[in-house]
N, C-alpha and C. Protein backbone atom coordinates (compact mmCIF):
# COMPACT_ATOMS: atom_id res chain seq x y z
N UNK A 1 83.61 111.92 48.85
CA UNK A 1 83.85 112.24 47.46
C UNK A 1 84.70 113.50 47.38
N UNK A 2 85.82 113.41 46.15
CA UNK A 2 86.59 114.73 46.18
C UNK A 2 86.13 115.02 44.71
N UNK A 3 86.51 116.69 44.66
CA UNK A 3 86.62 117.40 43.17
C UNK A 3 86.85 116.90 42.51
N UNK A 4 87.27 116.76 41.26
CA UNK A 4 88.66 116.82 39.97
C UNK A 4 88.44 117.85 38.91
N UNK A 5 89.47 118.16 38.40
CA UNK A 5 89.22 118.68 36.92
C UNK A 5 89.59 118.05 36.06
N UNK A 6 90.02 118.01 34.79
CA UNK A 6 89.92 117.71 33.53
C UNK A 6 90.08 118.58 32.67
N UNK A 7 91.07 118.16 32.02
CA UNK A 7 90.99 119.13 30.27
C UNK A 7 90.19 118.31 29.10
N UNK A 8 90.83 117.08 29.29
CA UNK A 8 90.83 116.15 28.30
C UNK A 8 89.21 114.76 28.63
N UNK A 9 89.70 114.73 29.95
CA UNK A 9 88.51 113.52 30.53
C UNK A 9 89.67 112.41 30.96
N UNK A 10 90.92 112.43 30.61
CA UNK A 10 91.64 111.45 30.74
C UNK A 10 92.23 111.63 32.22
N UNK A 11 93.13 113.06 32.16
CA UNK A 11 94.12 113.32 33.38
C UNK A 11 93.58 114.11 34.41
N UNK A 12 93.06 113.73 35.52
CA UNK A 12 92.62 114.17 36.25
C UNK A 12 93.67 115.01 37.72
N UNK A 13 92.99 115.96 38.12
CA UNK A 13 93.71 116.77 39.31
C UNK A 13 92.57 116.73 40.60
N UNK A 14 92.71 116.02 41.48
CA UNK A 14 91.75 115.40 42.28
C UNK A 14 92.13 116.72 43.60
N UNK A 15 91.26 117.21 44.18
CA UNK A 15 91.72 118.41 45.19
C UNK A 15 92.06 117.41 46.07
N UNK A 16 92.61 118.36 47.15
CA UNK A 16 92.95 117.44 48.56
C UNK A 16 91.64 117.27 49.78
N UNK A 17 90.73 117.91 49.44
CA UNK A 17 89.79 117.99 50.60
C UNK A 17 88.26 117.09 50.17
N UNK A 18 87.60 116.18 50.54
CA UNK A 18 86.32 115.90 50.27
C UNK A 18 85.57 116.90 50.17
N UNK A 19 84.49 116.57 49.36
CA UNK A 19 83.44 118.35 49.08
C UNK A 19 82.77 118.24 50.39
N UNK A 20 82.80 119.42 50.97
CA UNK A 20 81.53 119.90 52.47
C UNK A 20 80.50 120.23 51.66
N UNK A 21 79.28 119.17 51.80
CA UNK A 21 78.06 119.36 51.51
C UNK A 21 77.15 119.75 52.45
N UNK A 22 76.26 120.82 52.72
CA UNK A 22 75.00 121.57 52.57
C UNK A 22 74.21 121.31 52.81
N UNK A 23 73.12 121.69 53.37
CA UNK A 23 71.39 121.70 53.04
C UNK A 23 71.23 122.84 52.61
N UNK A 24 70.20 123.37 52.62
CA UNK A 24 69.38 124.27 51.66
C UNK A 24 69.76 125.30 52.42
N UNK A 25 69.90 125.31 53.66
CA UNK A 25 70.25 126.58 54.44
C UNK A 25 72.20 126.98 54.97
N UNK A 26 72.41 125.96 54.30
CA UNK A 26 73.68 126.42 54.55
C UNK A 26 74.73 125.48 55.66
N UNK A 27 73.89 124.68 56.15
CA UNK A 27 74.33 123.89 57.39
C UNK A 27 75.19 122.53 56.88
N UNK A 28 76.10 122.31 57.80
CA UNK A 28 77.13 120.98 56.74
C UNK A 28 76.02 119.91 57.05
N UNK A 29 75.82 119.17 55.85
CA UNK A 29 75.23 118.28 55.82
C UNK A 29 75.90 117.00 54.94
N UNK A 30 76.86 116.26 55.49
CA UNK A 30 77.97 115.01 55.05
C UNK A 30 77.40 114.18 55.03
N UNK A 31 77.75 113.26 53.74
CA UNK A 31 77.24 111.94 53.50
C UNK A 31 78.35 111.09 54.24
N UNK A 32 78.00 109.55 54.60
CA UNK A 32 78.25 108.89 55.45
C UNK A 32 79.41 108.57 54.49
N UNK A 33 79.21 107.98 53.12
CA UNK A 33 80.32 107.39 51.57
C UNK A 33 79.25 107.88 50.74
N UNK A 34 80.24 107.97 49.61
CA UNK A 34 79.49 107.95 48.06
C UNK A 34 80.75 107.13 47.05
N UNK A 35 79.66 106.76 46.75
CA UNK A 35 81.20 106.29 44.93
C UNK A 35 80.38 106.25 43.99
N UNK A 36 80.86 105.87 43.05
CA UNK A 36 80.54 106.35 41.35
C UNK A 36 79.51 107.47 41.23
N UNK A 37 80.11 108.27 41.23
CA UNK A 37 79.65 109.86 41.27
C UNK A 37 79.07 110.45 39.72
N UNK A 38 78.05 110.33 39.13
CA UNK A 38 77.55 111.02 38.09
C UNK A 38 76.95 112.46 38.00
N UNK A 39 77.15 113.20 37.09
CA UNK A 39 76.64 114.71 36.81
C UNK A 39 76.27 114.95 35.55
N UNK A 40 74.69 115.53 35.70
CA UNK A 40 74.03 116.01 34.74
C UNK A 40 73.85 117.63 34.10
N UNK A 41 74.33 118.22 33.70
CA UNK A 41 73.92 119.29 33.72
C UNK A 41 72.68 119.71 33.00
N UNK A 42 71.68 120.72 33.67
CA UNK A 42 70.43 121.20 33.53
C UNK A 42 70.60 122.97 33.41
N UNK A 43 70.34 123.67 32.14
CA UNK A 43 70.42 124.77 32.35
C UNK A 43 71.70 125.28 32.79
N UNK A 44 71.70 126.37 34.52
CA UNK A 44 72.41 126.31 35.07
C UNK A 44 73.03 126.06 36.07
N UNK A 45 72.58 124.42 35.96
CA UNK A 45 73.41 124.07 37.56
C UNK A 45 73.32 122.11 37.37
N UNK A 46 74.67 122.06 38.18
CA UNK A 46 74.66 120.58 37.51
C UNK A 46 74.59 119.87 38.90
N UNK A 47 73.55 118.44 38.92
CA UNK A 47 73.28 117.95 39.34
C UNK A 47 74.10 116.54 39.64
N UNK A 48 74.37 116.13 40.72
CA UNK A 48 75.19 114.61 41.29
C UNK A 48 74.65 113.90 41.59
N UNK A 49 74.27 112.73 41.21
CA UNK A 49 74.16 111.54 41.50
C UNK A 49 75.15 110.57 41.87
N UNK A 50 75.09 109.82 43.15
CA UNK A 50 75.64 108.71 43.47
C UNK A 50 74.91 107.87 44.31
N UNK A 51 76.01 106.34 44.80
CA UNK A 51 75.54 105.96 45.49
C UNK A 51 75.98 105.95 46.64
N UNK A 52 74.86 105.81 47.69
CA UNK A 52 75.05 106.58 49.05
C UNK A 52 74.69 105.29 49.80
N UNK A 53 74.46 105.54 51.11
CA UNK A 53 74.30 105.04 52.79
C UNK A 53 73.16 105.48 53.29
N UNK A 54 72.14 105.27 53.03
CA UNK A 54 71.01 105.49 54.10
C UNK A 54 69.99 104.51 54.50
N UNK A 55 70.39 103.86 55.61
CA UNK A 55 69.90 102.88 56.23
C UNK A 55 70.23 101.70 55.26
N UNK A 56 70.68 101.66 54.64
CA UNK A 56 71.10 100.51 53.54
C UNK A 56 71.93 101.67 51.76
N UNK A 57 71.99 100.08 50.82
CA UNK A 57 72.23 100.99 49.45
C UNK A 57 71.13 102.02 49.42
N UNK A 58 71.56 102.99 48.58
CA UNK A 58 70.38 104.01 48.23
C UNK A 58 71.43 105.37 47.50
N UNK A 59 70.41 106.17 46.91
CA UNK A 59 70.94 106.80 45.55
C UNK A 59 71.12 108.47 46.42
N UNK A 60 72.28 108.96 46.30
CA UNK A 60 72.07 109.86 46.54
C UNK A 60 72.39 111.24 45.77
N UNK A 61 71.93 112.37 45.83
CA UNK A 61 71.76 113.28 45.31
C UNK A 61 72.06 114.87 45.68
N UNK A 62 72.50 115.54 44.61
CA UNK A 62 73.14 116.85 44.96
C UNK A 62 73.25 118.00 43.97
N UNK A 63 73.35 119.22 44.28
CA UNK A 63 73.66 120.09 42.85
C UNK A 63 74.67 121.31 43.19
N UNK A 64 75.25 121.34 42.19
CA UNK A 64 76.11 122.97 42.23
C UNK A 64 75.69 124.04 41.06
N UNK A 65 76.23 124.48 41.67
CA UNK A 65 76.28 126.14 40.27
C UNK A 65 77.57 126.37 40.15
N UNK A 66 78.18 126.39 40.83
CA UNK A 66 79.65 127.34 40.86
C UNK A 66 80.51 126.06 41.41
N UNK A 67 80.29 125.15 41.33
CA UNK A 67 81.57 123.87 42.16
C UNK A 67 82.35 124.21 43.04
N UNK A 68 81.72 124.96 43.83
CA UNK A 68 82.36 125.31 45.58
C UNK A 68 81.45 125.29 46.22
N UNK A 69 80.22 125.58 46.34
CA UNK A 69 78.97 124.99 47.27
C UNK A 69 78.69 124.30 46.53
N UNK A 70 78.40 122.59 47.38
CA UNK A 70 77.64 121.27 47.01
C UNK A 70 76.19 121.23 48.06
N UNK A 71 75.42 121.57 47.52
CA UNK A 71 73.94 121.31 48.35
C UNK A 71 73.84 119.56 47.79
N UNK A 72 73.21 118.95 49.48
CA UNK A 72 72.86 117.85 49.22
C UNK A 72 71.35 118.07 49.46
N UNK A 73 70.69 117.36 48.59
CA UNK A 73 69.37 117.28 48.53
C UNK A 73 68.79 116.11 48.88
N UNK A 74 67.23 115.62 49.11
CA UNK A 74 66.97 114.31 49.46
C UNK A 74 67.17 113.56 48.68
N UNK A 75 67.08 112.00 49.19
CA UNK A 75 67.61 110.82 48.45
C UNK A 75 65.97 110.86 47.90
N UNK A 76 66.69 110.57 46.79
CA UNK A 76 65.11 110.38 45.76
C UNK A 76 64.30 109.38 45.50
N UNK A 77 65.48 108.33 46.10
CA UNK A 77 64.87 106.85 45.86
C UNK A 77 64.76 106.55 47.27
N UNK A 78 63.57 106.55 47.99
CA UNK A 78 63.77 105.81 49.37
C UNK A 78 62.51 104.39 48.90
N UNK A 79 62.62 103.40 49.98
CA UNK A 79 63.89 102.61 50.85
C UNK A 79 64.75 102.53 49.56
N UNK A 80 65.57 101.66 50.29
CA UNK A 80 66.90 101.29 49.72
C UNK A 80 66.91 100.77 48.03
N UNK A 81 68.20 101.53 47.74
CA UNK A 81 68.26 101.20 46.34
C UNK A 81 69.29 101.08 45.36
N UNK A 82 69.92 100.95 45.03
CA UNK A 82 70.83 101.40 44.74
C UNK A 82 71.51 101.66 42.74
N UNK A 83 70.32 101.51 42.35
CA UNK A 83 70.16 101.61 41.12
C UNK A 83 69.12 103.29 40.68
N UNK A 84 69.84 103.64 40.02
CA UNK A 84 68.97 104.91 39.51
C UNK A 84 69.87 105.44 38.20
N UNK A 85 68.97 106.69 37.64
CA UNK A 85 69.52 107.46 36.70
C UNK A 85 69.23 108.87 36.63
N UNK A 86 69.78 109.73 36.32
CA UNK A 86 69.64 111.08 35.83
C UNK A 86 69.24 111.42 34.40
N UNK A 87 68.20 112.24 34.02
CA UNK A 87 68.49 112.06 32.62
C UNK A 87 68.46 113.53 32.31
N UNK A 88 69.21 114.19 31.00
CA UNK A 88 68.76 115.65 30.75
C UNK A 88 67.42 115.63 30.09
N UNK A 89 67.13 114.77 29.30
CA UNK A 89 65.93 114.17 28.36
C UNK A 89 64.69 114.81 29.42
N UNK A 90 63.62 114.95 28.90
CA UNK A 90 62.65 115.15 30.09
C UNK A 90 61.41 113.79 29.45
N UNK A 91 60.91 113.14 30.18
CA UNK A 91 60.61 111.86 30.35
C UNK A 91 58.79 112.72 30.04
N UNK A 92 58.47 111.67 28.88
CA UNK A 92 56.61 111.73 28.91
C UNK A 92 55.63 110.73 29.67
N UNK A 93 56.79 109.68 29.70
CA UNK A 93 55.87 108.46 30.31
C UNK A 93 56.32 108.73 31.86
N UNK A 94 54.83 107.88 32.40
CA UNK A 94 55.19 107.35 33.68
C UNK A 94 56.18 106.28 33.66
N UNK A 95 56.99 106.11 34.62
CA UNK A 95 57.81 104.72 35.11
C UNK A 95 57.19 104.78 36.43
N UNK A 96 57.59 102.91 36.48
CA UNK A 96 56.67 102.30 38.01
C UNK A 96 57.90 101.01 38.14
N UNK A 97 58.40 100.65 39.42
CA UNK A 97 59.27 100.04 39.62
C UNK A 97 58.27 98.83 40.46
């Protein structure tokens, strides 16, 4: 997955480098692919969702503050999956799949 910006949402400026993602300590931690890349923002720091590669489909997950460190975080949906959502909403009910 690479950057982009946006003024509009239309014209995009895509960087030249894929983002180097992270663990919690700082160590590169690269996803295998991602595509359709979603972001939520919470407060202050916005959160990525896509879909990822682990051991099959499956959802993967990430956050920034500043959009130059990408921490990847665990896949939230294990086994395999490849359907999920982010929401800013904060959820009262249980969900059960």
């Amino acid at each position: 997955m690479f950057f982009g910006k946006s003024k509009d949402g239309l014209k995009w400026k895509i960087g030249p480098d894929p983002i180097q993602w992270v663990d919690e300590k700082g160590k590169p931690n690269p996803i295998s692919y991602g595509y359709d890349p979603r972001f939520v923002k919470i407060d202050d720091t916005c959160y990525i969702v896509w879909c990822d590669d682990m051991h099959g489909a499956s959802i993967g997950l990430g956050r920034t503050k500043d959009f130059k460190t990408f921490i990847r975080m665990s896949n939230p949906l294990m086994p395999s999956t490849e359907t999920g959502f982010f929401s800013r909403e904060k959820l009262t009910a249980s969900i059960c799949y």
